[in-house]
C-alpha atoms as a PDB file:
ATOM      1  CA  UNK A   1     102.155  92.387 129.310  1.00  0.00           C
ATOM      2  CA  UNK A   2     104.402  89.728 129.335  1.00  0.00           C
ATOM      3  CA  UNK A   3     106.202  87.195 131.748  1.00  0.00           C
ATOM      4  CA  UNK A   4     109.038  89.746 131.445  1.00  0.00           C
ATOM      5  CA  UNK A   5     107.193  92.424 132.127  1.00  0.00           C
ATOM      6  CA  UNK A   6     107.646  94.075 128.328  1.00  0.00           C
ATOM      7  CA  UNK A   7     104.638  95.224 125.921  1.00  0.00           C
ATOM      8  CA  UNK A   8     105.029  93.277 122.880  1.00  0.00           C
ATOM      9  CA  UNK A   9     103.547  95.397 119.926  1.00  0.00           C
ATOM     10  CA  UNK A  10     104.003  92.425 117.190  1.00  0.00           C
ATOM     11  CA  UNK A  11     101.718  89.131 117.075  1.00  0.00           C
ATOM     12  CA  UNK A  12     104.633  86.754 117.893  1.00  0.00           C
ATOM     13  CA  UNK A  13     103.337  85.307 120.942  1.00  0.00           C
ATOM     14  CA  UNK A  14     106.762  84.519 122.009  1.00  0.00           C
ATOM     15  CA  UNK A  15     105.958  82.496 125.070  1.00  0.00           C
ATOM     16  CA  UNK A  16     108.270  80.356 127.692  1.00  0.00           C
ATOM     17  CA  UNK A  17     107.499  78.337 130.179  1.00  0.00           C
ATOM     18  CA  UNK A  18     109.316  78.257 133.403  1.00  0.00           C
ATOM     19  CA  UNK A  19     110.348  75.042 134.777  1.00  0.00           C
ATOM     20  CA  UNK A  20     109.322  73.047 131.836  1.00  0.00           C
ATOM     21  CA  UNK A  21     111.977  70.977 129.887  1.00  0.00           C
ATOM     22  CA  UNK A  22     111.541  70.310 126.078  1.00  0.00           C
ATOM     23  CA  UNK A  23     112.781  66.940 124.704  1.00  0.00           C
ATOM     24  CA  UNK A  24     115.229  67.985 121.890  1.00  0.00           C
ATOM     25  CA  UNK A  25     115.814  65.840 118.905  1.00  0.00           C
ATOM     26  CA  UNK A  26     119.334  64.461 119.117  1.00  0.00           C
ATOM     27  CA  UNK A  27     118.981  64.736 123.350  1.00  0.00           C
ATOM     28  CA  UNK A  28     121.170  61.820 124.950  1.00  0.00           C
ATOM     29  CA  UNK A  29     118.235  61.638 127.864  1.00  0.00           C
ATOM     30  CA  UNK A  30     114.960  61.914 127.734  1.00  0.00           C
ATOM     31  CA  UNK A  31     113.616  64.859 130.388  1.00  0.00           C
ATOM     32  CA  UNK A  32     112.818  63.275 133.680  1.00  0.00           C
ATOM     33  CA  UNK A  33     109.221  61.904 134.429  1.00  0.00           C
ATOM     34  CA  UNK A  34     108.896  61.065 130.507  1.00  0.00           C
ATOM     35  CA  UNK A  35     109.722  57.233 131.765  1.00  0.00           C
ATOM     36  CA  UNK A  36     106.394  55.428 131.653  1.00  0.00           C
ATOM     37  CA  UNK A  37     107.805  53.423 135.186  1.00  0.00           C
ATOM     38  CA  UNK A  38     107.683  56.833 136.299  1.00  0.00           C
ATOM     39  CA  UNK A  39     103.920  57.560 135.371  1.00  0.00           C
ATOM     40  CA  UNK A  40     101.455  57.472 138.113  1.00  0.00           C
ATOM     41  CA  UNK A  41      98.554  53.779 138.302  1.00  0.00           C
ATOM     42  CA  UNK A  42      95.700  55.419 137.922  1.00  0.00           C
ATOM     43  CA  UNK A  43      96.932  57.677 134.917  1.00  0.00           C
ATOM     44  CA  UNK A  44      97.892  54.192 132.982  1.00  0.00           C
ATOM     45  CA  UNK A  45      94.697  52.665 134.381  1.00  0.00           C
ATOM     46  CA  UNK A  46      93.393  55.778 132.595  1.00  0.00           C
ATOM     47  CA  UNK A  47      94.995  55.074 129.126  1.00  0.00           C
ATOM     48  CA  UNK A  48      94.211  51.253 129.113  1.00  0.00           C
ATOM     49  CA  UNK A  49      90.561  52.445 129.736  1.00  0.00           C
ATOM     50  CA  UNK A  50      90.504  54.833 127.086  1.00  0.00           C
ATOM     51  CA  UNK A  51      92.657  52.506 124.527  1.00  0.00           C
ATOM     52  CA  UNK A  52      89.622  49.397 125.016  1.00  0.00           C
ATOM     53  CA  UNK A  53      87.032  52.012 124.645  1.00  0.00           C
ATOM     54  CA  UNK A  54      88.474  53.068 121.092  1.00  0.00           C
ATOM     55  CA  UNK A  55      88.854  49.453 120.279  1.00  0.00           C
ATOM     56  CA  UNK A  56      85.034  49.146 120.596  1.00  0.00           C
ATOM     57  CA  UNK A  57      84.873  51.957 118.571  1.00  0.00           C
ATOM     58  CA  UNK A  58      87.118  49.935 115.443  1.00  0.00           C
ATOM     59  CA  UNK A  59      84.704  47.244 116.062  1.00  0.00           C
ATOM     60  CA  UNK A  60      81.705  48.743 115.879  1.00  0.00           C
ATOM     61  CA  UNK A  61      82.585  50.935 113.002  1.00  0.00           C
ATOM     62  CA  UNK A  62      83.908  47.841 110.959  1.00  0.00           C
ATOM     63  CA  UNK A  63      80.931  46.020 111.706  1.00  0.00           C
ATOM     64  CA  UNK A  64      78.653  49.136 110.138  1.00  0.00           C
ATOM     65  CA  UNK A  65      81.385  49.320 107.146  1.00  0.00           C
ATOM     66  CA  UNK A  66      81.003  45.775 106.642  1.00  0.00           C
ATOM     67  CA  UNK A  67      76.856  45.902 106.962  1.00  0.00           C
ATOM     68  CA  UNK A  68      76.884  48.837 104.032  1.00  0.00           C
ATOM     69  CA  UNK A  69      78.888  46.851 101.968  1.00  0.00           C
ATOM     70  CA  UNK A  70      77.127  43.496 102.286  1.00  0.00           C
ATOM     71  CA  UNK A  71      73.632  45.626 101.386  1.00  0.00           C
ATOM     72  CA  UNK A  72      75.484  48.085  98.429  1.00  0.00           C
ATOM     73  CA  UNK A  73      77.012  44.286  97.280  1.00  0.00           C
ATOM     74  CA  UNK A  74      73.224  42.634  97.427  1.00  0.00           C
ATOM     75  CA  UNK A  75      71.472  45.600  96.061  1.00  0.00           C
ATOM     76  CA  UNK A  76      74.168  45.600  93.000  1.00  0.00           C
ATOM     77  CA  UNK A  77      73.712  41.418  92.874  1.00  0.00           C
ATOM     78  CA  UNK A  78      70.007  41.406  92.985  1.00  0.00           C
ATOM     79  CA  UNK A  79      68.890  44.801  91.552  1.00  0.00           C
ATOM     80  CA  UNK A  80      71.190  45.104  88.881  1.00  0.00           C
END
């Protein structure tokens, strides 16, 4: 049963949320709290966390690219 109280026999899941405002393409404003002034500290101190811990993750993942090539690059030099 649905939010308006109707069986739906189909599978459209035709679902809407009360309350909640979509931003539209074309939309002269964005909906309010979408401003990131308006975002809470320790949600951004949440995303700069999470934004150096990926950038360890780049690093540390080039550095293991790099190591494979330097030994596939060796092995080809050397080993013919």
């Amino acid at each position: 049963m649905g939010q308006d109280r109707e069986e739906r026999e189909g599978r459209d899941a035709d679902v809407t949320r009360a309350g909640h405002e979509v931003a539209r393409p074309g939309a002269a404003e964005p909906p309010a709290g979408t401003d990131p002034a308006d975002l809470p500290e320790e949600f951004r101190q949440e995303v700069t966390t999470a934004l150096k811990y990926e950038r360890g993750l780049v690093v540390k993942a080039s550095a293991a690219l790099a190591i494979v090539i330097l030994v596939v690059l060796i092995r080809m030099l050397f080993l013919g």
